[in-house]
C-alpha atoms as a PDB file:
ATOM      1  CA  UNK A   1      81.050 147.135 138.068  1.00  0.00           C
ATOM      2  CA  UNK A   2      80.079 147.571 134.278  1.00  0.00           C
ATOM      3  CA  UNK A   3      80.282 144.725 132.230  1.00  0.00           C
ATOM      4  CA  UNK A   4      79.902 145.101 128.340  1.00  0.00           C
ATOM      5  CA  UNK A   5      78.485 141.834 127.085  1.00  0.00           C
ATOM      6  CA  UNK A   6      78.393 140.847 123.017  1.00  0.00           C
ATOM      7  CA  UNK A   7      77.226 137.842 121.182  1.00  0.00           C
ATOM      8  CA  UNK A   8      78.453 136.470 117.956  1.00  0.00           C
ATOM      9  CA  UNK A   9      78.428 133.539 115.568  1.00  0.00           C
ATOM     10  CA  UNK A  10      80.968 132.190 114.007  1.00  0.00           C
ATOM     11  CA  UNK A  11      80.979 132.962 110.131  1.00  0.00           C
ATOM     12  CA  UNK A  12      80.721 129.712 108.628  1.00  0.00           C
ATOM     13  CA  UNK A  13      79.490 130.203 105.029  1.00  0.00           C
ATOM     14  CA  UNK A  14      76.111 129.238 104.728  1.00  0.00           C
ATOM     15  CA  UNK A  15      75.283 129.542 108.292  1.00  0.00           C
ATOM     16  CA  UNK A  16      75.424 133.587 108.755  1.00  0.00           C
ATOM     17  CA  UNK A  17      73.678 136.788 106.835  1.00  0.00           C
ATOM     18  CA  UNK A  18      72.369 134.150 104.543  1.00  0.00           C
ATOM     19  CA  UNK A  19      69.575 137.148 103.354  1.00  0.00           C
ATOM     20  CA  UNK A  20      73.402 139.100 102.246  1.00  0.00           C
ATOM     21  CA  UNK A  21      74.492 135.931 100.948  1.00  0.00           C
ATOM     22  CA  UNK A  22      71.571 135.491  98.622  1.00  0.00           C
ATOM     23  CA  UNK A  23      73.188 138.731  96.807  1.00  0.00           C
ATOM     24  CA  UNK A  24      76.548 138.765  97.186  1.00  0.00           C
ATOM     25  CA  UNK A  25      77.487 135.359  97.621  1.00  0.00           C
ATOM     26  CA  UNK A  26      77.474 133.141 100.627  1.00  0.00           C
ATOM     27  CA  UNK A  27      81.443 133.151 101.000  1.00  0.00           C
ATOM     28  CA  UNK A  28      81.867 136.928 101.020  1.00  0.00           C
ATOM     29  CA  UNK A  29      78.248 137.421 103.354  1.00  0.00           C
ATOM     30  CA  UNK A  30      80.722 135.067 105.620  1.00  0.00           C
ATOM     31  CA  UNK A  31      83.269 137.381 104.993  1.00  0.00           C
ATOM     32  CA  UNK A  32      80.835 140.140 105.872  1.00  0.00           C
ATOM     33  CA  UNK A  33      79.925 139.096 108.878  1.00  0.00           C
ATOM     34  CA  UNK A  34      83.619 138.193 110.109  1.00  0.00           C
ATOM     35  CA  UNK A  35      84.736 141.845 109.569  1.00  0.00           C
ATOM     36  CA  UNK A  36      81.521 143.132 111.680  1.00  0.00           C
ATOM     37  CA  UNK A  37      82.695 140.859 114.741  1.00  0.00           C
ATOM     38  CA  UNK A  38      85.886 142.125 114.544  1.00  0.00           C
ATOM     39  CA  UNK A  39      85.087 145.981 114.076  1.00  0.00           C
ATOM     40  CA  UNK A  40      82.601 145.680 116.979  1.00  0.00           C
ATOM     41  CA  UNK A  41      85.106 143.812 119.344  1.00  0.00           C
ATOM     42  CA  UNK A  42      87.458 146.808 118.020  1.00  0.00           C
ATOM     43  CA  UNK A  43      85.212 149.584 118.589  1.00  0.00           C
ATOM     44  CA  UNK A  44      83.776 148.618 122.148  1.00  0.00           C
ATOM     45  CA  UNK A  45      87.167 147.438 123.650  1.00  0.00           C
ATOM     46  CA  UNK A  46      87.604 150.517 126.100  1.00  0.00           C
ATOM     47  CA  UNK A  47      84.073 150.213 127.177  1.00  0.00           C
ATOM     48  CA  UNK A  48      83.026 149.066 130.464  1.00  0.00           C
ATOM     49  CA  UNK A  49      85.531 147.774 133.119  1.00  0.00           C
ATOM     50  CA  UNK A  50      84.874 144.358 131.505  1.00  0.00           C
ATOM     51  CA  UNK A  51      83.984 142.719 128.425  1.00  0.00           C
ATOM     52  CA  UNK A  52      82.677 139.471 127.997  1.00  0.00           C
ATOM     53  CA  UNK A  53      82.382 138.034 124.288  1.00  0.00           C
ATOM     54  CA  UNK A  54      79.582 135.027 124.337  1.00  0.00           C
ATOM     55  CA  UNK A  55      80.031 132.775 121.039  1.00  0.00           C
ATOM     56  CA  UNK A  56      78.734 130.113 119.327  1.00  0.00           C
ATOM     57  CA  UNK A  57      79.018 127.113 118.637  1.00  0.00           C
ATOM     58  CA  UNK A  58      81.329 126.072 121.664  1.00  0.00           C
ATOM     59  CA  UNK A  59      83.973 124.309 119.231  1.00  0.00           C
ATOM     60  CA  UNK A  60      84.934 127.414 117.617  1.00  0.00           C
ATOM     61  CA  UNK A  61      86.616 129.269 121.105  1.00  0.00           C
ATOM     62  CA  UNK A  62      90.305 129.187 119.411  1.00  0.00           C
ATOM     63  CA  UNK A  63      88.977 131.083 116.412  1.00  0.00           C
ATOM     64  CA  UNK A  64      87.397 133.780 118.950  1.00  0.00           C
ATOM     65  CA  UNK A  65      89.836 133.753 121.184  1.00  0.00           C
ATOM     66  CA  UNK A  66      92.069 134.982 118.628  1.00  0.00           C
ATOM     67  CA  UNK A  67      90.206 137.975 117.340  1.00  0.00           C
ATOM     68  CA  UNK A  68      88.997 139.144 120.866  1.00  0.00           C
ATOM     69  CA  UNK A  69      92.403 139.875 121.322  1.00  0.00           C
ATOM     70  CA  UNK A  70      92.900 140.490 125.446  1.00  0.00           C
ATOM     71  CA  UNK A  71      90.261 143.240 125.821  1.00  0.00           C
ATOM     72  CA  UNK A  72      87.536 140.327 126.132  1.00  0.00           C
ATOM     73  CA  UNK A  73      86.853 137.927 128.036  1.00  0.00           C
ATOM     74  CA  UNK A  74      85.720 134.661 126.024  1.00  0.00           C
ATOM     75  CA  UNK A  75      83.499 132.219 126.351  1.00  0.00           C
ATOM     76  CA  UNK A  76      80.900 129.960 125.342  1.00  0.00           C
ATOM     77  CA  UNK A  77      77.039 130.673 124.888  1.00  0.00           C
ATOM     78  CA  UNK A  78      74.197 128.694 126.577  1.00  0.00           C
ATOM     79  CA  UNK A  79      72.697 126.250 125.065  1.00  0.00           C
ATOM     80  CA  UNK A  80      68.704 126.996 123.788  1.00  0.00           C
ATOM     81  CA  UNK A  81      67.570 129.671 122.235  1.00  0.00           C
ATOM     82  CA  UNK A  82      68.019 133.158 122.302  1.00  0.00           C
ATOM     83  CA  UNK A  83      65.596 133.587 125.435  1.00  0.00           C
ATOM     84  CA  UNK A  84      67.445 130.912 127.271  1.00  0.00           C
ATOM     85  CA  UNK A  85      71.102 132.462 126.054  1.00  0.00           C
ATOM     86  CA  UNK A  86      70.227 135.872 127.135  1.00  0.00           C
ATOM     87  CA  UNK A  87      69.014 134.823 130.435  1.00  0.00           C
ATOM     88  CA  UNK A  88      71.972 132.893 131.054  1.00  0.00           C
ATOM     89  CA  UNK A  89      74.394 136.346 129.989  1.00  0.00           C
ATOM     90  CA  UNK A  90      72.556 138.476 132.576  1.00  0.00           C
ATOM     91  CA  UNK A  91      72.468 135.481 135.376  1.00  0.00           C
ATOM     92  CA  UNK A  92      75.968 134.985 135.158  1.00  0.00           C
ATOM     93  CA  UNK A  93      77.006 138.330 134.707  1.00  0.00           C
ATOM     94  CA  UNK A  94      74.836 139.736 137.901  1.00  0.00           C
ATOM     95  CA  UNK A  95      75.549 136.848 140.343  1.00  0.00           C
ATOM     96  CA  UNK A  96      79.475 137.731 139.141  1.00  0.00           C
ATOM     97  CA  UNK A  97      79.554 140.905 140.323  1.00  0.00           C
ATOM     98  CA  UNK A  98      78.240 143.006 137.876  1.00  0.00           C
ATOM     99  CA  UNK A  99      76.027 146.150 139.078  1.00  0.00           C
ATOM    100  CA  UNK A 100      75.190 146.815 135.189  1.00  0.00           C
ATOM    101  CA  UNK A 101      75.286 145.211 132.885  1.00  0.00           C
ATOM    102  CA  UNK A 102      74.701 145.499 128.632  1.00  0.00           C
ATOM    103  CA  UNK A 103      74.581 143.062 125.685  1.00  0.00           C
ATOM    104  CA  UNK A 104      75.305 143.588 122.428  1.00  0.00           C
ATOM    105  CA  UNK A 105      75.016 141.929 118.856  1.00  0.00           C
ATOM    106  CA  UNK A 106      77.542 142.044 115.924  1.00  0.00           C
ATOM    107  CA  UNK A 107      75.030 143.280 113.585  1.00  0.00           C
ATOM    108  CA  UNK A 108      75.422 146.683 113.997  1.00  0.00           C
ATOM    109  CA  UNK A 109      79.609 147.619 113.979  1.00  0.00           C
ATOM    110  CA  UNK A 110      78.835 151.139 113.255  1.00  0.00           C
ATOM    111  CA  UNK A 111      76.394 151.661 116.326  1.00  0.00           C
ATOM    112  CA  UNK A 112      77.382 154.881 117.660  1.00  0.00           C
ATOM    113  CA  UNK A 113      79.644 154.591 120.852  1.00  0.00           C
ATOM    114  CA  UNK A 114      78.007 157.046 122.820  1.00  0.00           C
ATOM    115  CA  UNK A 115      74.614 155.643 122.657  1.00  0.00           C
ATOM    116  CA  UNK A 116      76.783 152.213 124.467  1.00  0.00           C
ATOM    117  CA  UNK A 117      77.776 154.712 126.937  1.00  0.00           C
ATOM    118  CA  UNK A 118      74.521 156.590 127.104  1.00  0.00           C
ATOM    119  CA  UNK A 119      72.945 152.771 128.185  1.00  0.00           C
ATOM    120  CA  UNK A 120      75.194 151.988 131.180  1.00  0.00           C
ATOM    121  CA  UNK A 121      74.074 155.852 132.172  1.00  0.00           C
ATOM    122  CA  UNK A 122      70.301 155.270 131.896  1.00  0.00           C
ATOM    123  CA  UNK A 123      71.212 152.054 134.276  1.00  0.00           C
ATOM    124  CA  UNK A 124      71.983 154.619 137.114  1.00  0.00           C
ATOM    125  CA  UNK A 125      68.532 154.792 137.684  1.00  0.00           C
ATOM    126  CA  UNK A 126      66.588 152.855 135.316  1.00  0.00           C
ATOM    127  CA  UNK A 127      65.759 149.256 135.930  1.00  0.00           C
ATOM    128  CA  UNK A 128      66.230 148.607 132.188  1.00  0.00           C
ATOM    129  CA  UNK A 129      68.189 149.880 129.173  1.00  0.00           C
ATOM    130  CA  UNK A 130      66.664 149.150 125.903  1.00  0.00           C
ATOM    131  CA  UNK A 131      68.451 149.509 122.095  1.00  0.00           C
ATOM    132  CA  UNK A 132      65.404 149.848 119.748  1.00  0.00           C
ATOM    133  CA  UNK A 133      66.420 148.795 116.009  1.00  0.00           C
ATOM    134  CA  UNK A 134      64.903 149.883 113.375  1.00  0.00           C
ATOM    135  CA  UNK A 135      63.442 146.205 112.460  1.00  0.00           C
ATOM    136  CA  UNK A 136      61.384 145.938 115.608  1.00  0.00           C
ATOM    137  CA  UNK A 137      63.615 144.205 118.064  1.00  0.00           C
ATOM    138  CA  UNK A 138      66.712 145.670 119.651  1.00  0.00           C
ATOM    139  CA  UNK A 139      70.335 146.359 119.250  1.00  0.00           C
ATOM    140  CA  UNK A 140      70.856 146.321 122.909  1.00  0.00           C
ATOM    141  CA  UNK A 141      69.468 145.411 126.472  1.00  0.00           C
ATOM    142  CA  UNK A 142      70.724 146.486 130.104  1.00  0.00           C
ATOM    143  CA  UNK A 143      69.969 145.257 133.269  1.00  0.00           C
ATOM    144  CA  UNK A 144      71.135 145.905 136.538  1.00  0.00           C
ATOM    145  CA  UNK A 145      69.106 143.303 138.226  1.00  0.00           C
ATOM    146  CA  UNK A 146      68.236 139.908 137.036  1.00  0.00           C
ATOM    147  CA  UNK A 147      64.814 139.318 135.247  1.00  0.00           C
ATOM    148  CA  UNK A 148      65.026 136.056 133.455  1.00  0.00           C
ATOM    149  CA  UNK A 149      60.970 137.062 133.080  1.00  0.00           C
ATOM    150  CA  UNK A 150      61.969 139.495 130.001  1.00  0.00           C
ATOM    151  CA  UNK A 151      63.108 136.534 128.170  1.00  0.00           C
ATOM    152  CA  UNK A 152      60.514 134.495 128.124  1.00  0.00           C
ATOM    153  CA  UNK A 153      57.438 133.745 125.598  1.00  0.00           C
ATOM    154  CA  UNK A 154      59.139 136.171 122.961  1.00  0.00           C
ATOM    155  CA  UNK A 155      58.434 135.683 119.549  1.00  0.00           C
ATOM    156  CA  UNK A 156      62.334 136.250 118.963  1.00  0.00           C
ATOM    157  CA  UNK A 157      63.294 137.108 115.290  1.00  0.00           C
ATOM    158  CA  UNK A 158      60.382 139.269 114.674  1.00  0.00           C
ATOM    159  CA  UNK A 159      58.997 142.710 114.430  1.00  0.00           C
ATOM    160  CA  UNK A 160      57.083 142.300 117.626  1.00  0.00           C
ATOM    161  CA  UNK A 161      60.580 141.736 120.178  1.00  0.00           C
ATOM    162  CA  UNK A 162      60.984 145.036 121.279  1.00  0.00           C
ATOM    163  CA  UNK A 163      56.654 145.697 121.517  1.00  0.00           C
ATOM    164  CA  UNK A 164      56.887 142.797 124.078  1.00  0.00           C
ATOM    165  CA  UNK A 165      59.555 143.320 125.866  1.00  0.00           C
ATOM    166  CA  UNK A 166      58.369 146.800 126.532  1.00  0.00           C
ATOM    167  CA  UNK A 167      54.927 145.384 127.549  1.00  0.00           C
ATOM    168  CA  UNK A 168      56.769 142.816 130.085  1.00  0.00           C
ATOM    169  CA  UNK A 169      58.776 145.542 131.648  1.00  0.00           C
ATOM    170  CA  UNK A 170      55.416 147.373 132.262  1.00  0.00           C
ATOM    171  CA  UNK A 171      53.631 144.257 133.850  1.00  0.00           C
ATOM    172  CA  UNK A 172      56.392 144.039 136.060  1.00  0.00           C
ATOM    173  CA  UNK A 173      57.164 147.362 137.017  1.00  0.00           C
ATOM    174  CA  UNK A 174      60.259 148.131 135.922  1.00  0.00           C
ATOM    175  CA  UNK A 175      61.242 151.294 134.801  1.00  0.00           C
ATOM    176  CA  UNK A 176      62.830 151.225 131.511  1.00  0.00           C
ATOM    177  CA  UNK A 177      65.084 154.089 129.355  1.00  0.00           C
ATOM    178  CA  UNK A 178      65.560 153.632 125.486  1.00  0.00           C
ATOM    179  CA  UNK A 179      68.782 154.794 123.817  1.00  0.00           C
ATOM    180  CA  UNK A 180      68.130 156.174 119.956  1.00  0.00           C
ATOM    181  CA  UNK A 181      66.718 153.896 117.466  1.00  0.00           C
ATOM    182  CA  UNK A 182      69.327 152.199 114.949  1.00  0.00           C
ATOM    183  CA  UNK A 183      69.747 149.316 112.677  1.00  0.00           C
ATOM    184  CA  UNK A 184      71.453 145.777 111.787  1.00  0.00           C
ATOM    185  CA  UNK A 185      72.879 144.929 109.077  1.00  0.00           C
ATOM    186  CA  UNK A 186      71.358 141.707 107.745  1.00  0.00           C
ATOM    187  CA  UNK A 187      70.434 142.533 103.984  1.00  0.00           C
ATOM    188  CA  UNK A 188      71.739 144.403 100.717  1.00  0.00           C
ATOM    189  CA  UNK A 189      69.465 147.521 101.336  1.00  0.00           C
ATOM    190  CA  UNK A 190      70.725 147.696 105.314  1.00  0.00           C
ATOM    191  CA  UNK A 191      74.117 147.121 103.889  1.00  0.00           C
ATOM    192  CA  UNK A 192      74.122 149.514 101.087  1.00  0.00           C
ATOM    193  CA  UNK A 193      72.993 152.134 104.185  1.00  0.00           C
ATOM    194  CA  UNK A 194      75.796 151.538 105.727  1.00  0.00           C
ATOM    195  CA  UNK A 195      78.619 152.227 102.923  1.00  0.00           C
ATOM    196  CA  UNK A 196      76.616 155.467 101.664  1.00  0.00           C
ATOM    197  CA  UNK A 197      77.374 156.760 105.532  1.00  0.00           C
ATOM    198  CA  UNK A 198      80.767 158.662 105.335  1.00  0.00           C
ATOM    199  CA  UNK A 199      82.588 157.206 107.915  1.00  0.00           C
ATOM    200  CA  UNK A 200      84.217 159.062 110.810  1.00  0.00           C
ATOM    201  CA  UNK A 201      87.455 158.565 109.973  1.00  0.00           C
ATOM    202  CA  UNK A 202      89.718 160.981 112.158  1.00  0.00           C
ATOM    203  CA  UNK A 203      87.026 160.397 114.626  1.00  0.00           C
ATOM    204  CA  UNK A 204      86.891 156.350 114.335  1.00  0.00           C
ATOM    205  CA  UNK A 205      89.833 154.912 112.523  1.00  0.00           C
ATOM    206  CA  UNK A 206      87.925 151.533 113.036  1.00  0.00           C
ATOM    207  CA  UNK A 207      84.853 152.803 110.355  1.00  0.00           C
ATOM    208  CA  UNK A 208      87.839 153.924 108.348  1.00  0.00           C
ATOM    209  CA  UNK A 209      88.924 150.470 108.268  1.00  0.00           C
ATOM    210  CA  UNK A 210      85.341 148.881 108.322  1.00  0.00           C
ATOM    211  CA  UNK A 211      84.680 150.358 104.928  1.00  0.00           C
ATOM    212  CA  UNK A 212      87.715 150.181 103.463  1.00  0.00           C
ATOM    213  CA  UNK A 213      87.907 145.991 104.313  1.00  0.00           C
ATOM    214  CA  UNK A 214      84.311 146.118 103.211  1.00  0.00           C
ATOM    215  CA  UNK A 215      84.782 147.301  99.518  1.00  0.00           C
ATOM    216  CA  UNK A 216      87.942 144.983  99.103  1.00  0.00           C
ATOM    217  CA  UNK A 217      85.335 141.980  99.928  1.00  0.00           C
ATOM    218  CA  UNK A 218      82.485 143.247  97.426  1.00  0.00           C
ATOM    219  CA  UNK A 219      84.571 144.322  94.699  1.00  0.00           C
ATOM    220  CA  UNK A 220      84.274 140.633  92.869  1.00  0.00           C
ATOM    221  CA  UNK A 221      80.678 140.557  94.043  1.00  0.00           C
ATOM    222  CA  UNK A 222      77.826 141.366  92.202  1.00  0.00           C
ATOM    223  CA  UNK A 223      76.872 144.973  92.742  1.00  0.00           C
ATOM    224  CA  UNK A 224      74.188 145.641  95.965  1.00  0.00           C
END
């Protein structure tokens, strides 16, 4: 069974794309961040025989509940940090059945859709399924097995994530696929990337929407 996994915040001003929000405004970087949830949950509905949206903080499962819609499952995210939450996705995901398994951020609601598929192919006989981003870490990891050694002793929100996880995977033998390199979208120049890529629209009516939703929001902002 292929599970599609995705973690997201809940877009409290203040608390989310606060490197956006120094820009445009922390209310609209809120905004900003709301509208990539939903586009990803959007986009990556179809994928996988399951989804599984992981969210945080706990208190906020009506609000998620109600843009997931009935394509995801929702629930909760461990508590720790983002070692201990990740290990926790792929624990409960693999002792639930799972044969493969990805997770996902809602940083990057363009990612192309075939490089999600591409991942759950590389699991068919890779060990490991890696997303590099362009910042150093990664956009997305797959596992078939549970290794709750990958997660640990990261320096997590740093160029060196993906560097180390690599090197763990080769102390322990696991053979490892990457899927192309892409990017988040956490600042005005990652941002501004974004909105100068045409959009697919016949192709994606959801990137059609994405950057239509996303002007309305900037247009009382200060320009990018």
């Amino acid at each position: 069974m292929e599970v599609l996994g995705m973690f997201a915040k809940y877009w409290r001003a203040g608390e989310v794309k606060t490197r956006l929000g120094a820009t445009i405004g922390m209310a609209a970087a809120a905004a900003v961040h709301q509208l990539f949830v939903q586009t990803s949950l959007a986009r990556f509905r179809h994928l996988g025989d399951r989804r599984e949206l992981q969210f945080s903080p706990s208190t906020e499962s009506q609000a998620f509940a109600a843009v997931a819609g009935d394509a995801w499952q929702v629930t909760p995210q461990a508590p720790g940090d983002l070692g201990d939450r990740i290990t926790y996705y792929f624990a409960t995901q693999l002792g639930g059945g799972a044969t493969q398994t990805l997770l996902i951020g809602s940083d990057s609601p363009n990612l192309p859709i075939d490089y999600v598929r591409a991942a759950f192919r590389h699991l068919d006989d890779h060990d490991v399924v890696l997303g590099p981003a362009v910042d150093g870490g990664y956009y997305l990891i797959g596992l078939r097995q549970r290794c709750d050694a990958l997660f640990t002793d990261i320096a997590w929100s740093t160029s060196d994530v993906l560097e180390q996880t690599l090197a763990k995977c080769d102390s322990l033998n696991l053979r490892t696929a990457q899927t192309p390199t892409w990017y988040d979208v956490d600042d005005k120049s990652d941002l501004k990337r974004l909105l100068a890529e045409p959009p697919e629209c016949d192709a994606d009516p959801d990137l059609r929407a994405l950057h239509t939703q996303l002007n309305l929001i900037l247009a009382d902002c200060p320009p990018l």
